[in-house]
C-alpha atoms as a PDB file:
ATOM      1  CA  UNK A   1     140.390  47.510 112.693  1.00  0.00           C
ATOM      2  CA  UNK A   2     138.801  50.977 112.410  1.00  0.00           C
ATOM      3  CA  UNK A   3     135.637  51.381 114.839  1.00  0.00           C
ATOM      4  CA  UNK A   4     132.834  53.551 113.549  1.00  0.00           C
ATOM      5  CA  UNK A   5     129.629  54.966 116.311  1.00  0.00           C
ATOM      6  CA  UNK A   6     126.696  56.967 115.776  1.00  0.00           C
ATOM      7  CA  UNK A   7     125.980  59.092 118.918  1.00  0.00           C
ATOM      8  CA  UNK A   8     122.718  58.035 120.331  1.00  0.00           C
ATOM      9  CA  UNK A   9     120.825  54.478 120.664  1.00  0.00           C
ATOM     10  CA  UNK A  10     117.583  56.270 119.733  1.00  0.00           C
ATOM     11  CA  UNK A  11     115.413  55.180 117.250  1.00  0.00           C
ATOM     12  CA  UNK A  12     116.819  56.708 114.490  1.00  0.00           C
ATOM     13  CA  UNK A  13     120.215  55.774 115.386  1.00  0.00           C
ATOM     14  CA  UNK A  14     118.680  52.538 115.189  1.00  0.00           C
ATOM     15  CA  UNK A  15     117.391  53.344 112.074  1.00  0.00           C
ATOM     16  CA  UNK A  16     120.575  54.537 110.283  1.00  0.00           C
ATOM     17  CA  UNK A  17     122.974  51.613 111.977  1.00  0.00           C
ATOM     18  CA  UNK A  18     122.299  49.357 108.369  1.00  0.00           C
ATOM     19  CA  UNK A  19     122.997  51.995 106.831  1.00  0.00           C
ATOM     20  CA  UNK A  20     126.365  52.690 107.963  1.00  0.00           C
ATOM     21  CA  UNK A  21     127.423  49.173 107.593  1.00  0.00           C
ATOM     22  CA  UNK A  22     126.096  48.968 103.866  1.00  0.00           C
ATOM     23  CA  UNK A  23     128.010  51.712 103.422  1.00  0.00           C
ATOM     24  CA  UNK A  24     131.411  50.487 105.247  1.00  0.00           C
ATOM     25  CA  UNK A  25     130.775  47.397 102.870  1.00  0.00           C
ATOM     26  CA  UNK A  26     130.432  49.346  99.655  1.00  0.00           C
ATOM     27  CA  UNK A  27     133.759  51.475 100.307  1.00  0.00           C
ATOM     28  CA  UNK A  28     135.818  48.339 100.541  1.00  0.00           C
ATOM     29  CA  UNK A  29     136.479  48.181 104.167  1.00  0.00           C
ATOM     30  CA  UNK A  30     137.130  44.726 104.933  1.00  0.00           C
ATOM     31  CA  UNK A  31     138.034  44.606 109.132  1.00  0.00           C
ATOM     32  CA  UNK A  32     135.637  47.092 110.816  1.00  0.00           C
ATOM     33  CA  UNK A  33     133.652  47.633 114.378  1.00  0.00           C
ATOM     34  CA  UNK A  34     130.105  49.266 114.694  1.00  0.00           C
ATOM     35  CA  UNK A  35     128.994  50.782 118.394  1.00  0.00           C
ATOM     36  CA  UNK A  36     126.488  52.958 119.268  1.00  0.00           C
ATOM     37  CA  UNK A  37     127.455  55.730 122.098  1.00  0.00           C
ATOM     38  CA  UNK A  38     124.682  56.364 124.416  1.00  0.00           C
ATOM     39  CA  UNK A  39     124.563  58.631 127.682  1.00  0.00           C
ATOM     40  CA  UNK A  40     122.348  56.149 129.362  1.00  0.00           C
ATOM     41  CA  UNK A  41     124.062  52.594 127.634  1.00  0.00           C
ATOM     42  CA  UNK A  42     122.494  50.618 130.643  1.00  0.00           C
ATOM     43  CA  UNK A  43     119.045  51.755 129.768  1.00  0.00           C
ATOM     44  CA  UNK A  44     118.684  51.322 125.999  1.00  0.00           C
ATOM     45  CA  UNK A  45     117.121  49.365 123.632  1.00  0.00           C
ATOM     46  CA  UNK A  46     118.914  48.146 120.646  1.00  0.00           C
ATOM     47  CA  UNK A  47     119.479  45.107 118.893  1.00  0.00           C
ATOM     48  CA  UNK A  48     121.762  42.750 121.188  1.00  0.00           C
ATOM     49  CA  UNK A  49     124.535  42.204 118.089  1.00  0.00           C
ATOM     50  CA  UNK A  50     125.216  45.842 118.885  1.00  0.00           C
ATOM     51  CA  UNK A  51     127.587  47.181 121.484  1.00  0.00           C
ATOM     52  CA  UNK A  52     126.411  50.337 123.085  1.00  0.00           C
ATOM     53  CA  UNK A  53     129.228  52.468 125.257  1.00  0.00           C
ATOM     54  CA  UNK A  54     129.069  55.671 126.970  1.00  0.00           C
ATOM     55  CA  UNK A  55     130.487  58.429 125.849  1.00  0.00           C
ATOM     56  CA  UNK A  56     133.606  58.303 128.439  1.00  0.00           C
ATOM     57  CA  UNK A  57     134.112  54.862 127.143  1.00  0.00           C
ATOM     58  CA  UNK A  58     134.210  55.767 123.852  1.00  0.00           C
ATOM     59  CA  UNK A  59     136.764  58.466 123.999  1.00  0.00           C
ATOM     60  CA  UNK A  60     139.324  55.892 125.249  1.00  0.00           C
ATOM     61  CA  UNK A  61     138.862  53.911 121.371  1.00  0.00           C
ATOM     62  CA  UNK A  62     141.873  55.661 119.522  1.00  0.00           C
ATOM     63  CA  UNK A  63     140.688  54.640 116.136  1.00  0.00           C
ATOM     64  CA  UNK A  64     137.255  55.895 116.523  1.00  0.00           C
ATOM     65  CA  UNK A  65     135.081  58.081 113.835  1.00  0.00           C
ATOM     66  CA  UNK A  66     131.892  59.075 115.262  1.00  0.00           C
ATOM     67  CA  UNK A  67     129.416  59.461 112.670  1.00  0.00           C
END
């Protein structure tokens, strides 16, 4: 399973998230993981079906494209 994170939890991270999945979905990609990578992960606000990491975290995913 590939993983797939947009840098930031802002809003327009927050925004664009859908996005990216539709996206994913359209290309075919059957087995895939969405995050978003925050500095602050503890303090923000997204959706709770979304995983948010920090940075130092998400350098340790090998499969990881950051979009």
């Amino acid at each position: 399973m590939h993983t797939y994170g947009i840098y930031s939890a802002g809003g327009f991270a927050r925004e664009i998230m859908p996005d990216l999945v539709n996206m994913l979905e359209r290309r075919g990609e059957k087995e895939f993981k969405t995050i978003f990578i925050d500095d602050s992960p503890e303090n923000s606000q997204v959706p709770s079906r979304f995983e948010v990491m920090s940075y130092q975290s998400a350098k340790k995913i090998n499969d990881l494209s950051v979009c």
